[in-house]
C-alpha atoms as a PDB file:
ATOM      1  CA  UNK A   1       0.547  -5.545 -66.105  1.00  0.00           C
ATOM      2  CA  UNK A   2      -2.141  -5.938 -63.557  1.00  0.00           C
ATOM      3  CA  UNK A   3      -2.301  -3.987 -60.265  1.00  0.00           C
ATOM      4  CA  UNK A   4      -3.947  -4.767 -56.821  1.00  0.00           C
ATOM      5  CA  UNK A   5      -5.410  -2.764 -54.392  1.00  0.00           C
ATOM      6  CA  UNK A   6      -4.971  -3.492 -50.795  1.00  0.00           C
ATOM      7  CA  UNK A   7      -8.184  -2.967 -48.588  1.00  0.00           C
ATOM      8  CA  UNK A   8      -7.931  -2.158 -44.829  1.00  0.00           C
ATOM      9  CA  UNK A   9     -10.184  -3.583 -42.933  1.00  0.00           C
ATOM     10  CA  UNK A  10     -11.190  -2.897 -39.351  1.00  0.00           C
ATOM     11  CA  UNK A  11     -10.075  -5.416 -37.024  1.00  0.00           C
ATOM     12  CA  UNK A  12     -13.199  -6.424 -34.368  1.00  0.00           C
ATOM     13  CA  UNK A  13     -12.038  -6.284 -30.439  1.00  0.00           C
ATOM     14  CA  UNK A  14     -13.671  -9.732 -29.329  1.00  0.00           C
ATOM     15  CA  UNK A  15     -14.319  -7.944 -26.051  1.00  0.00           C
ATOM     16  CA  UNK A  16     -16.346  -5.020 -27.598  1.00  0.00           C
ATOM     17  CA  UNK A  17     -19.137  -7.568 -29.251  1.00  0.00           C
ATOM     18  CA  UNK A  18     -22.287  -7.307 -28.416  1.00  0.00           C
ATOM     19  CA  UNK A  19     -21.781  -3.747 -26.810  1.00  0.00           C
ATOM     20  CA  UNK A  20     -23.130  -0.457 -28.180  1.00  0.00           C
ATOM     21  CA  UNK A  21     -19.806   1.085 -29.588  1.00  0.00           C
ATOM     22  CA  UNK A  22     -21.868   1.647 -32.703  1.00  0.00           C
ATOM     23  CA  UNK A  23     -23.736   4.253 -31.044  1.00  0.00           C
ATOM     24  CA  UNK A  24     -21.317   6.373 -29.503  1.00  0.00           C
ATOM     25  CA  UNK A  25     -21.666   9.236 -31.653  1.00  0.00           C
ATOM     26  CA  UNK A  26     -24.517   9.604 -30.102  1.00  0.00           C
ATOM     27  CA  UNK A  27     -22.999   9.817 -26.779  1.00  0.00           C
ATOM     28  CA  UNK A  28     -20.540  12.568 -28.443  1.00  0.00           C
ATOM     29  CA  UNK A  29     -23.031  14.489 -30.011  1.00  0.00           C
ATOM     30  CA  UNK A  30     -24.933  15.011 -26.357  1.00  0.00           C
ATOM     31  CA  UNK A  31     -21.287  15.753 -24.678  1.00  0.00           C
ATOM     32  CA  UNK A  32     -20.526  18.582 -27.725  1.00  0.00           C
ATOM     33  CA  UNK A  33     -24.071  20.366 -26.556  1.00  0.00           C
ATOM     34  CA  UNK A  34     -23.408  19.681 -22.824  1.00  0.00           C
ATOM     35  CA  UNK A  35     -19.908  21.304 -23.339  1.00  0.00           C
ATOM     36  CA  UNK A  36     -20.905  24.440 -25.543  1.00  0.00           C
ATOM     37  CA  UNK A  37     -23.038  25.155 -23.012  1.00  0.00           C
ATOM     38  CA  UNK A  38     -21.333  24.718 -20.044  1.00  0.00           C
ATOM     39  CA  UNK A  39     -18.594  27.340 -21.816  1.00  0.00           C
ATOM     40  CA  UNK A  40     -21.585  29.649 -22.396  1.00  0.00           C
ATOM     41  CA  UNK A  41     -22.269  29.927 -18.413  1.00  0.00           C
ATOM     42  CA  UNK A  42     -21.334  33.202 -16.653  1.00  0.00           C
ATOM     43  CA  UNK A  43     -18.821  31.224 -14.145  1.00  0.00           C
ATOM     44  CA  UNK A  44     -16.854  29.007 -17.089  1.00  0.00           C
ATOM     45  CA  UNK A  45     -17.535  32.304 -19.711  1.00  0.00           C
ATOM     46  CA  UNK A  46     -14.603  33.848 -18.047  1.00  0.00           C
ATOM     47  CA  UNK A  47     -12.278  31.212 -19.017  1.00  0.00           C
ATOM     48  CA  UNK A  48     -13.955  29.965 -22.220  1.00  0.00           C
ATOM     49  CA  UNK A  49     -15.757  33.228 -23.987  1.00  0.00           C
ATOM     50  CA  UNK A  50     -13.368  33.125 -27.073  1.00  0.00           C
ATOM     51  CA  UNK A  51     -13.274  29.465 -27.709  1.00  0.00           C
ATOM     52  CA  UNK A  52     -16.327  27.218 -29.555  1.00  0.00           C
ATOM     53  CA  UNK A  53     -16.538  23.436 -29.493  1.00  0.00           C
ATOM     54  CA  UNK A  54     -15.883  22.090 -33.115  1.00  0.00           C
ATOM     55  CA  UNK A  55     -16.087  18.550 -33.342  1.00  0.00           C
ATOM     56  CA  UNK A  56     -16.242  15.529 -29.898  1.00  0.00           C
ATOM     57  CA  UNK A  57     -15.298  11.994 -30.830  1.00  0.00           C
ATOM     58  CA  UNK A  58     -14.008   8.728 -29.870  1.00  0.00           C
ATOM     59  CA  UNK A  59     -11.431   6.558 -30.310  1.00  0.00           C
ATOM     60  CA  UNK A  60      -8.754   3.890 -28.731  1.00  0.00           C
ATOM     61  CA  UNK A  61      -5.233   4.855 -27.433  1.00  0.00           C
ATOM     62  CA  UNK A  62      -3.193   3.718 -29.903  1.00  0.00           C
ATOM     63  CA  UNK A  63       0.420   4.938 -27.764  1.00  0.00           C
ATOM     64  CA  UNK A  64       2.065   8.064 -26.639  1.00  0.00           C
ATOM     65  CA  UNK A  65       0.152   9.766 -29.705  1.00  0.00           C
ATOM     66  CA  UNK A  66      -0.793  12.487 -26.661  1.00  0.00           C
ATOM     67  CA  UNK A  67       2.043  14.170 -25.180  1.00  0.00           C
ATOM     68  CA  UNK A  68       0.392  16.399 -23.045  1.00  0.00           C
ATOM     69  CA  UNK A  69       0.355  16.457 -19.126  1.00  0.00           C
ATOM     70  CA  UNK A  70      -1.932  14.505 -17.992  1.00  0.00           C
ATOM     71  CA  UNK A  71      -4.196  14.670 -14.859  1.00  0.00           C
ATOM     72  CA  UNK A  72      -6.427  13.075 -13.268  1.00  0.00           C
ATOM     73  CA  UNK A  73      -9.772  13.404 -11.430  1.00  0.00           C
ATOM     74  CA  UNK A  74     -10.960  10.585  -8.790  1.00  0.00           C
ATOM     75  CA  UNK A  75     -14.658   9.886  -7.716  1.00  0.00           C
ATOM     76  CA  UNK A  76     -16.645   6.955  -6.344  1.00  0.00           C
ATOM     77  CA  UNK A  77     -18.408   6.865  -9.771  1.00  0.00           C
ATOM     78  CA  UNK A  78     -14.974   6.331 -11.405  1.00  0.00           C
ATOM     79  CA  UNK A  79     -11.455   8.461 -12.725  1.00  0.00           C
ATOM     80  CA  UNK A  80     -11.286  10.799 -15.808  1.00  0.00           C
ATOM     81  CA  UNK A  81      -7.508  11.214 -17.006  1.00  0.00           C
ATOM     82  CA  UNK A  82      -7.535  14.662 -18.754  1.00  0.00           C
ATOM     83  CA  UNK A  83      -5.277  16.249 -20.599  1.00  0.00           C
ATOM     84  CA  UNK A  84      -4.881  19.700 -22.882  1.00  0.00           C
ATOM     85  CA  UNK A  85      -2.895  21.324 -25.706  1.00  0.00           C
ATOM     86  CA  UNK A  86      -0.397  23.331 -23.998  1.00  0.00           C
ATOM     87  CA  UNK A  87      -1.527  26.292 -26.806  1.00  0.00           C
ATOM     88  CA  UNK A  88      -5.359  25.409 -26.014  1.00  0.00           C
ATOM     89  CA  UNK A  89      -3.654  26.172 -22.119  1.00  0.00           C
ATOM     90  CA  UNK A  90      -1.977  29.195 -22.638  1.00  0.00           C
ATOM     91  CA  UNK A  91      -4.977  30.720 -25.024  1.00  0.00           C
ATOM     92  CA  UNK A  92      -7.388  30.323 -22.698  1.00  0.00           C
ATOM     93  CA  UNK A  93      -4.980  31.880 -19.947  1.00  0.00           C
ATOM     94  CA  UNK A  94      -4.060  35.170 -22.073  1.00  0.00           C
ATOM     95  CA  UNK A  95      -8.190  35.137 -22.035  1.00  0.00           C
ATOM     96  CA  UNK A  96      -8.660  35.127 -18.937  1.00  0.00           C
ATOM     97  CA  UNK A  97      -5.964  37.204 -17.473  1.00  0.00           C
ATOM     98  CA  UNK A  98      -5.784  39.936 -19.800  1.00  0.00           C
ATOM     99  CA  UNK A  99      -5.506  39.854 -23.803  1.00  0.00           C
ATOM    100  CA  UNK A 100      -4.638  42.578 -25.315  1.00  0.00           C
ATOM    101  CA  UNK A 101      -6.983  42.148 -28.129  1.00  0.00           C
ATOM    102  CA  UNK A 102     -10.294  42.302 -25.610  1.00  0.00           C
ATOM    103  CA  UNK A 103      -9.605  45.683 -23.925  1.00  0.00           C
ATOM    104  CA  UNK A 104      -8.936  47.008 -27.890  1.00  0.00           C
ATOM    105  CA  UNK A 105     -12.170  45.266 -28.956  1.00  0.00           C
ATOM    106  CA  UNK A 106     -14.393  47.051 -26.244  1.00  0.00           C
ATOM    107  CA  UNK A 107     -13.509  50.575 -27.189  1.00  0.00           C
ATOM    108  CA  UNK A 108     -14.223  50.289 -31.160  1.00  0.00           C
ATOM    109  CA  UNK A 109     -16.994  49.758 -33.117  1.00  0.00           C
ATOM    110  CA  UNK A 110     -18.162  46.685 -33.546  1.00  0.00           C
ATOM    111  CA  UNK A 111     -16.827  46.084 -37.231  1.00  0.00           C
ATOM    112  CA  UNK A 112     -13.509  47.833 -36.383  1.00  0.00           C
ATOM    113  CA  UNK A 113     -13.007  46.010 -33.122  1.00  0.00           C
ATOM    114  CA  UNK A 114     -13.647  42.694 -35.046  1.00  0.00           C
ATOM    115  CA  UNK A 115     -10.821  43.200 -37.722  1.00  0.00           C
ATOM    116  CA  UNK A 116      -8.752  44.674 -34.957  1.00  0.00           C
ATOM    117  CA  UNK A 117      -9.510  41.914 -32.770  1.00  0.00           C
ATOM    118  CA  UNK A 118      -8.570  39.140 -35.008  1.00  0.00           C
ATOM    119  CA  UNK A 119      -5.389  41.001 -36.034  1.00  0.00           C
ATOM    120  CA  UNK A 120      -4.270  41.333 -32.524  1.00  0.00           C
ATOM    121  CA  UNK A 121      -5.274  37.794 -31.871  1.00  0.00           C
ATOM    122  CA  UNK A 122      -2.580  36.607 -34.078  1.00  0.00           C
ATOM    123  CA  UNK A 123      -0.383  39.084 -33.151  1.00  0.00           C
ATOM    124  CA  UNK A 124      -0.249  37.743 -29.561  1.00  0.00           C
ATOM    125  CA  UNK A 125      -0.484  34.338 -30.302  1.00  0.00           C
ATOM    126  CA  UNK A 126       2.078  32.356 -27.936  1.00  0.00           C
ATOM    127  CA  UNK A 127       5.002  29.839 -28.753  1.00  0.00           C
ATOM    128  CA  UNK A 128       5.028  27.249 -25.896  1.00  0.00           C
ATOM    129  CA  UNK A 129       7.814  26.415 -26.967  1.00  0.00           C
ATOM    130  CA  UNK A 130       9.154  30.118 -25.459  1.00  0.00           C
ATOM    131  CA  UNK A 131       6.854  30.443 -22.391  1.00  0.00           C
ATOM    132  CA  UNK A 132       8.330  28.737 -19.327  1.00  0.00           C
ATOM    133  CA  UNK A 133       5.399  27.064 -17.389  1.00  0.00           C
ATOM    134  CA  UNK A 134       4.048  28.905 -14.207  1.00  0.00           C
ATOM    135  CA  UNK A 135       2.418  27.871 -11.074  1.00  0.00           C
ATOM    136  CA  UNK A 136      -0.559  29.436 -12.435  1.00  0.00           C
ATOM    137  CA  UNK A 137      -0.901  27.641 -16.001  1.00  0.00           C
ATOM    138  CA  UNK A 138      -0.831  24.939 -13.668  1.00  0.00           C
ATOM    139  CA  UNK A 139      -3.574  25.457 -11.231  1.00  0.00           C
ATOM    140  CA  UNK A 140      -5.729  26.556 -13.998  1.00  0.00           C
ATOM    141  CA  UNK A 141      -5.287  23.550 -15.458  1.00  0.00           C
ATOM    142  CA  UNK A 142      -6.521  21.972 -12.903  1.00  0.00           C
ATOM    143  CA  UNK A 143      -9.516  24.252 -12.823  1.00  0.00           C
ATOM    144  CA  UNK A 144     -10.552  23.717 -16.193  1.00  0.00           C
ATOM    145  CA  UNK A 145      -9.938  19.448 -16.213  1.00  0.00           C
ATOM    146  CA  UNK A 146     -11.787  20.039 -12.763  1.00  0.00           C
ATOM    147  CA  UNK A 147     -14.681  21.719 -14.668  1.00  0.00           C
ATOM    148  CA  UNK A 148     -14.681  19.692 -18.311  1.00  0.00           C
ATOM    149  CA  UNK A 149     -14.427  16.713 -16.162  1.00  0.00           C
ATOM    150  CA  UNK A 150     -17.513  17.086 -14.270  1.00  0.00           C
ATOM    151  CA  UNK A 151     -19.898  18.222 -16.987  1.00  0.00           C
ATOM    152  CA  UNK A 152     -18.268  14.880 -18.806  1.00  0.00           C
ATOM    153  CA  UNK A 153     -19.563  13.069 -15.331  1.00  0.00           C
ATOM    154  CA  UNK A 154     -22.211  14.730 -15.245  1.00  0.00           C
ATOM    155  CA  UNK A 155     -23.795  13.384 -19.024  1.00  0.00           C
ATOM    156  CA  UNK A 156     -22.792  10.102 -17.961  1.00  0.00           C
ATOM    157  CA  UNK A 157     -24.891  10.315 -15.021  1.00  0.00           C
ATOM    158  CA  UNK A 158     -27.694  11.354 -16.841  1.00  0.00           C
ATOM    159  CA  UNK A 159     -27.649   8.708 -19.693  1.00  0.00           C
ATOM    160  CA  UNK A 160     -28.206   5.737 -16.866  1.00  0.00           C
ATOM    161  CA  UNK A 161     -30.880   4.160 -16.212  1.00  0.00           C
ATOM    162  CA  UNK A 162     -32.903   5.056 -12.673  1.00  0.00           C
ATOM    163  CA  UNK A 163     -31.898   2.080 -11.407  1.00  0.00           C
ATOM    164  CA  UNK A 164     -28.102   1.871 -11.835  1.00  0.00           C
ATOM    165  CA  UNK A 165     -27.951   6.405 -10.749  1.00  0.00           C
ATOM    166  CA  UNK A 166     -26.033   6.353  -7.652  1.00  0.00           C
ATOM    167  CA  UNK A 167     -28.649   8.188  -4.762  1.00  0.00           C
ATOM    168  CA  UNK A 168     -27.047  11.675  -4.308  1.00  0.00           C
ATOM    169  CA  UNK A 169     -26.013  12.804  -0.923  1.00  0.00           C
ATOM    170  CA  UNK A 170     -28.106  14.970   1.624  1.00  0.00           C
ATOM    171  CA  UNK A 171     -29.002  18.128   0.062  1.00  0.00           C
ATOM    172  CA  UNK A 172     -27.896  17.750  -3.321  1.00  0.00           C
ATOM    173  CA  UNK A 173     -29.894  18.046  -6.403  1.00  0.00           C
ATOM    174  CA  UNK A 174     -29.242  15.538 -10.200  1.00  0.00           C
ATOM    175  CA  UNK A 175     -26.146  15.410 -11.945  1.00  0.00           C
ATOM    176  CA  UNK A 176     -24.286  18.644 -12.321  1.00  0.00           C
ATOM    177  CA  UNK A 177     -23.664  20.404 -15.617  1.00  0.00           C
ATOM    178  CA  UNK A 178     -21.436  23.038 -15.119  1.00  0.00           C
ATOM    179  CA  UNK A 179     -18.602  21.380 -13.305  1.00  0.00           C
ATOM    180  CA  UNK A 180     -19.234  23.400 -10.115  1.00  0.00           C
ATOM    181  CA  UNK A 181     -20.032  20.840  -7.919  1.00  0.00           C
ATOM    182  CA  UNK A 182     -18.912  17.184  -9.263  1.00  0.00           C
ATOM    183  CA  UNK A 183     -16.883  15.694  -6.947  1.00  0.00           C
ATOM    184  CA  UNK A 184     -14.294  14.766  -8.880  1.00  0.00           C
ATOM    185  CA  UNK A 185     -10.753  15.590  -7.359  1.00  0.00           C
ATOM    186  CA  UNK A 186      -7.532  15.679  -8.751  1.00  0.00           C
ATOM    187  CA  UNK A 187      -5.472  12.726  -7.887  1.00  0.00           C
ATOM    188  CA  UNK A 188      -1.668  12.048  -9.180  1.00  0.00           C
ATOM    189  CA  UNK A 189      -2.209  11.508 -12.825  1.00  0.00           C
ATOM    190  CA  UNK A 190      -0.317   9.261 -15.651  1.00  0.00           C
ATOM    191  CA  UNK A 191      -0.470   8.708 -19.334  1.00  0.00           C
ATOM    192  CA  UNK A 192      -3.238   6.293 -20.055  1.00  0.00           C
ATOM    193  CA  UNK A 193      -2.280   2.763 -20.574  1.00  0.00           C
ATOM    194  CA  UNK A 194      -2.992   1.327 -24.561  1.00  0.00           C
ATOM    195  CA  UNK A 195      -6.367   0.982 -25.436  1.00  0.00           C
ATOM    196  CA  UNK A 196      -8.039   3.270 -23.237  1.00  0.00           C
ATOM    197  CA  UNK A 197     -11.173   4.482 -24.760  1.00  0.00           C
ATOM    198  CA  UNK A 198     -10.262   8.540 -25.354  1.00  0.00           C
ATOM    199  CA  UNK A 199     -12.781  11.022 -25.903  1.00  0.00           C
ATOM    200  CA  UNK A 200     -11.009  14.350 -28.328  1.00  0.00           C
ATOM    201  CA  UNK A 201     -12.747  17.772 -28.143  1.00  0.00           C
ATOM    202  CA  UNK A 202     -11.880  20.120 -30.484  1.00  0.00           C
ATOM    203  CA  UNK A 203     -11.890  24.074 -29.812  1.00  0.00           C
ATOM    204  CA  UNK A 204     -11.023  26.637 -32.146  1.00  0.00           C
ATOM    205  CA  UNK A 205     -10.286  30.343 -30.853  1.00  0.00           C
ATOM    206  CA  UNK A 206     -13.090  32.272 -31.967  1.00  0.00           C
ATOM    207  CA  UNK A 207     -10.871  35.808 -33.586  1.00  0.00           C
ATOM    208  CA  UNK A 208      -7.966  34.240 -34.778  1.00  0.00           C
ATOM    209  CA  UNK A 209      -9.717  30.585 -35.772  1.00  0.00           C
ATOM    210  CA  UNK A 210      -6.979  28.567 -34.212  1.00  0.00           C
ATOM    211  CA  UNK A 211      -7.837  24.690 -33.435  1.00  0.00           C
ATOM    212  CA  UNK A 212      -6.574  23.316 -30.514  1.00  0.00           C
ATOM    213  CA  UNK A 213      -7.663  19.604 -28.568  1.00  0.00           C
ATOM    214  CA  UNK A 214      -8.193  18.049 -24.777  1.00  0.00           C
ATOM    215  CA  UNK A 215      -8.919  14.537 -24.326  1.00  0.00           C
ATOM    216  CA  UNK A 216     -10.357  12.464 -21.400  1.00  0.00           C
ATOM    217  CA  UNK A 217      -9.395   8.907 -21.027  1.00  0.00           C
ATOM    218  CA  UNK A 218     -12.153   6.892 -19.123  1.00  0.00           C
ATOM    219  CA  UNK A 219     -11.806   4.296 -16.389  1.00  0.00           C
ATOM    220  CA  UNK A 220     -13.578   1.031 -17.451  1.00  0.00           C
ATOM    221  CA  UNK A 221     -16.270   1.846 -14.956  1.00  0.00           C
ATOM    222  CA  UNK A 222     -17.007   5.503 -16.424  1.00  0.00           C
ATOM    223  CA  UNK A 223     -16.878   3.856 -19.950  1.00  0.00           C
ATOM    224  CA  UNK A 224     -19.100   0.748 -18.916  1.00  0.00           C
ATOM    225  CA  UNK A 225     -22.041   3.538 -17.379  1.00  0.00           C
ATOM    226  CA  UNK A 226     -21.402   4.972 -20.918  1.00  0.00           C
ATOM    227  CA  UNK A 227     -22.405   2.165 -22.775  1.00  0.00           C
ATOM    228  CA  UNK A 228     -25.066   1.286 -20.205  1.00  0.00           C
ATOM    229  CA  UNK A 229     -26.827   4.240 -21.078  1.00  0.00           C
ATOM    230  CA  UNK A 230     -26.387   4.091 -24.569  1.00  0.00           C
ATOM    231  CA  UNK A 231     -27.901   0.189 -24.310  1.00  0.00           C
ATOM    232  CA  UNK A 232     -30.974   2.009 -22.767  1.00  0.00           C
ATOM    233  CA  UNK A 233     -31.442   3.839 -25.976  1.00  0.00           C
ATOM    234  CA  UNK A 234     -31.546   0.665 -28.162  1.00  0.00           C
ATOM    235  CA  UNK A 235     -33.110  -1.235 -26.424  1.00  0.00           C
ATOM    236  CA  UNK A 236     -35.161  -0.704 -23.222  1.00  0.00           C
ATOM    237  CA  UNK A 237     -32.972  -2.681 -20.783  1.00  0.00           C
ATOM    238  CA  UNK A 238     -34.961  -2.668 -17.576  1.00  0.00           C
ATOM    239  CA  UNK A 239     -38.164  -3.891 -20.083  1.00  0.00           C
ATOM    240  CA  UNK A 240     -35.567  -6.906 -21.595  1.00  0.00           C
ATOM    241  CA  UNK A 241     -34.816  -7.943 -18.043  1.00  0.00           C
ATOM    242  CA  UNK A 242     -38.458  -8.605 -16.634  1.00  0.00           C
ATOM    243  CA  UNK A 243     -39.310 -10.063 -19.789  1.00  0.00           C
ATOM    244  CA  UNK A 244     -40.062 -13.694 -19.599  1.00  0.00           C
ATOM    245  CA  UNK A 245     -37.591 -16.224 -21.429  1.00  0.00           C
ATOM    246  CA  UNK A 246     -37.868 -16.999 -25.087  1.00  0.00           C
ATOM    247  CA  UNK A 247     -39.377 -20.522 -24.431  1.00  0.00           C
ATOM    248  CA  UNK A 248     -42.333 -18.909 -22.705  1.00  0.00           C
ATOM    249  CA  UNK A 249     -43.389 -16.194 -24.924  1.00  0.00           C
ATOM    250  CA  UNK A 250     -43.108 -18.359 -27.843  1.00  0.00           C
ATOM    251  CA  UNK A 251     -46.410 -19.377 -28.632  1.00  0.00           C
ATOM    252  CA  UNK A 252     -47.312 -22.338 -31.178  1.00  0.00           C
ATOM    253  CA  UNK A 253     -50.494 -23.955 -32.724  1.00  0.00           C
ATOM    254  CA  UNK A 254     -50.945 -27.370 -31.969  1.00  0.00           C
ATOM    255  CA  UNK A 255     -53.268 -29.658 -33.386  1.00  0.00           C
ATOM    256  CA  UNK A 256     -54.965 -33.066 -31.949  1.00  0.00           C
ATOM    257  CA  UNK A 257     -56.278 -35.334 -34.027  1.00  0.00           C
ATOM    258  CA  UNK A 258     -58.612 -37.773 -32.211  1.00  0.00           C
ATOM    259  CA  UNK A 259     -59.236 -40.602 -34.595  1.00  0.00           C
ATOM    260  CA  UNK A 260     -58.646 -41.374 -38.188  1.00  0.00           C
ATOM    261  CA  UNK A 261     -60.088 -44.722 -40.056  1.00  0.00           C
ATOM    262  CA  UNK A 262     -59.156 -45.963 -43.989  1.00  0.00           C
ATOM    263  CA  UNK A 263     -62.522 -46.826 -45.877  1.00  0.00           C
ATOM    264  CA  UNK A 264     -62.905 -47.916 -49.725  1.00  0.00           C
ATOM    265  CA  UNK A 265     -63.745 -45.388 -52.184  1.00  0.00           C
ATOM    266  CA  UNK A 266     -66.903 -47.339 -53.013  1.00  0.00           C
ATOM    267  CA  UNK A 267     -67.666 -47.160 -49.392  1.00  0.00           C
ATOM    268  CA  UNK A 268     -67.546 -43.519 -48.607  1.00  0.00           C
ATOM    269  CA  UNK A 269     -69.831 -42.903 -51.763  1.00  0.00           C
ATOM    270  CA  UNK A 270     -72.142 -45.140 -49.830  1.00  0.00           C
ATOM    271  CA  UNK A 271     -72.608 -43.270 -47.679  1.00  0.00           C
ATOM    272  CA  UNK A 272     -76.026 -42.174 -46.484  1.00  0.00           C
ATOM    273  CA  UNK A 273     -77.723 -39.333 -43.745  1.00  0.00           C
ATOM    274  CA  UNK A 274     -77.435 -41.572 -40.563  1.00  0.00           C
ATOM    275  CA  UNK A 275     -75.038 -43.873 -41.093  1.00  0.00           C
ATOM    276  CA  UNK A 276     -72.746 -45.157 -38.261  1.00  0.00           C
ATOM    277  CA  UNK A 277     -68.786 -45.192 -38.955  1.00  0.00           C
ATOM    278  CA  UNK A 278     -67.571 -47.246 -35.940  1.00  0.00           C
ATOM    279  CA  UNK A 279     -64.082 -46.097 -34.610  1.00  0.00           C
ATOM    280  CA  UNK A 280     -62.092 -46.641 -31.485  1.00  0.00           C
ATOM    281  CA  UNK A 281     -60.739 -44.051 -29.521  1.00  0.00           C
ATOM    282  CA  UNK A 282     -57.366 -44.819 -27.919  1.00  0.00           C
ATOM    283  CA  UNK A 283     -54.173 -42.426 -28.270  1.00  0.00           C
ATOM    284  CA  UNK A 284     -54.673 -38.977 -29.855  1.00  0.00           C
ATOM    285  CA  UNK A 285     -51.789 -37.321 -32.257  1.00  0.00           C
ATOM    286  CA  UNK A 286     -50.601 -34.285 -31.647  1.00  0.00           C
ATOM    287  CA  UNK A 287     -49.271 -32.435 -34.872  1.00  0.00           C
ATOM    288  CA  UNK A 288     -47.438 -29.131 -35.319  1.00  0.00           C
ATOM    289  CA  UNK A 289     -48.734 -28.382 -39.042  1.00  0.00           C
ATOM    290  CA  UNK A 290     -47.875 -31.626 -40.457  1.00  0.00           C
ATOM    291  CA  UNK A 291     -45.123 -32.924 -37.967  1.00  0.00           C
ATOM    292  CA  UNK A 292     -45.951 -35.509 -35.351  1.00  0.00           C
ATOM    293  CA  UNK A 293     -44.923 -34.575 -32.255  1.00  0.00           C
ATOM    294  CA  UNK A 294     -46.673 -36.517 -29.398  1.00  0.00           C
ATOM    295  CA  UNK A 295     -49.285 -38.632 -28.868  1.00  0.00           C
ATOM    296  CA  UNK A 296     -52.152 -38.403 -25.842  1.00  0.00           C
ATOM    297  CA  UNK A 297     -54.131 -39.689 -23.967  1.00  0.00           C
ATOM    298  CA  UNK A 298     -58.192 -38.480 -24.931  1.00  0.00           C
ATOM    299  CA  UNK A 299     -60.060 -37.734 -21.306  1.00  0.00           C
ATOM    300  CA  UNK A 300     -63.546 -35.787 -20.489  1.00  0.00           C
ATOM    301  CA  UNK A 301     -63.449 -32.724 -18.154  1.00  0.00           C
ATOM    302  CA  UNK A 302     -66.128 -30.825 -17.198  1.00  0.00           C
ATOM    303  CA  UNK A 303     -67.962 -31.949 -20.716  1.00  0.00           C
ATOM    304  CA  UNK A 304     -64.796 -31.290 -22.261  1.00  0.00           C
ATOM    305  CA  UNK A 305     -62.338 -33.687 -24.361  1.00  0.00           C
ATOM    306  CA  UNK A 306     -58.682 -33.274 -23.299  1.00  0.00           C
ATOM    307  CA  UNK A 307     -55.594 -34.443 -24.121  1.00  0.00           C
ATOM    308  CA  UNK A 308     -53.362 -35.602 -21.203  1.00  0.00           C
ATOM    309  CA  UNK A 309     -50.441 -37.722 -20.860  1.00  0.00           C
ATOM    310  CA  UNK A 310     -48.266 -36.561 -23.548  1.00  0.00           C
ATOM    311  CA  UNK A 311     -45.760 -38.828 -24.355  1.00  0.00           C
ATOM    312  CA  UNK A 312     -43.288 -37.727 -27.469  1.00  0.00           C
ATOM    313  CA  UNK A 313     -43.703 -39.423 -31.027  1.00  0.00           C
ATOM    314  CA  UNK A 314     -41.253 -42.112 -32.020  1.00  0.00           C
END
């Protein structure tokens, strides 16, 4: 009995070739950084000081494999869809307006508040499923996709070349980092059609190590600027576009022979110091290596032979 194995293999988007999706990773490995430390800031700390950014990667939307709320954030430079895990949500609001587990931390020492800590991190931990949602989950929602969304803008940015960064206004500075100034607003927001190009971030809760995701779906303009900036990294794009076409930096040795006459064996070994071999000069060949390619005219210039009046080798 014989058995065969059935191999997967990754169907190519036509509409992808000859575009940098290869090097996205990079792209997600300079978002992870930009994020950790945008969470490490004094403003965002508040909101973010138990959490740590795990892992940042891409992908296509496949369906309605994300269930969460979605929002969405409008600016001339494009729209970021964003969406959280309701118990990534309510986490991060516990953190920020009052966890039990923090005020019991402060007053231990340090390796007693740590067990504590993590003890009473579990302890509190929240079944959305049992919480009703609040006006306030909701607005900080909206402050946190506000904020993620802008440092995500604000890599993009960064990655472009000179040429294709939009000027900034009067009195502003680069591209933000910490989401405090991006101008990106929320707009009505709706699940991201199929094959939207999603960006995951994973988070884990720092005492009780609980993983949780958000996800940003790009616009195709935010995700073309993404792989226009990667395309600067492979291969210098503003150099490829002044470059002169193929068929001028191509260069070929070409080789013009003036004259050629048949003599006898017994005549060449005749030969003496002096002697005259008469020849007429009419049309020169012009070889590349061995390959006749044209034949030319032979003129004088300047004390100079030349070849002129090319005319292509039958």
């Amino acid at each position: 009995m014989t058995t065969t194995k059935q191999t997967q293999h990754q169907v190519l988007d036509p509409c992808l070739l000859g575009r940098p999706v290869h090097l996205l990773h990079i792209f997600a490995a300079q978002l992870r950084d930009d994020l950790a430390q945008s969470m490490r800031l004094n403003m965002n700390r508040r909101y973010w000081g138990g959490f740590q950014v795990q892992e940042v990667g891409f992908s296509r939307l496949e369906g309605n494999e994300i269930r969460s709320r979605w929002l969405s954030f409008a600016a001339p430079a494009g729209q970021i869809a964003f969406a959280m895990e309701r118990k990534v949500l309510l986490s991060v609001l516990n953190y920020r307006y009052g966890s039990g587990a923090k005020a019991k931390a402060e007053a231990k020492p340090d390796a007693e508040a740590k067990a504590d800590a993590k003890a009473d991190a579990k302890a509190d931990a929240v079944d959305e499923n049992t919480v009703r949602v609040t006006a306030t989950e909701e607005r900080l929602a909206v402050v946190l996709g506000q904020q993620l969304a802008g440092t995500l803008a604000g890599r993009i940015e960064l990655n472009l070349p000179a040429s294709d960064k939009p000027a900034p206004a009067e009195g502003e500075g680069g591209a933000p980092h910490d989401g405090a100034d991006t101008g990106f607003k929320p707009a009505p927001g709706s699940p991201p059609p199929k094959g939207t190009w999603i960006i995951t971030v994973t988070v884990a809760d720092v005492a009780s190590g609980a993983t949780g995701q958000y996800w940003f779906a790009l616009d195709k303009a935010l995700m073309s600027s993404v792989l226009r900036g990667l395309l600067r990294d492979r291969d210098n794009g503003k150099k490829a576009r002044n470059a002169a076409p193929l068929a001028q930096r191509l260069q070929v040795g070409l080789i013009g022979r003036l004259a050629s006459k048949e003599v006898s064996l017994g005549s060449l070994y005749d030969l003496q110091v002096g002697d005259v071999i008469p020849i007429s000069l009419s049309r020169a060949d012009v070889l590349l290596e061995e390959s006749r390619l044209f034949t030319a005219a032979v003129t004088e210039h300047k004390g100079k032979l030349c070849l002129t009046s090319f005319e292509d080798a039958e």
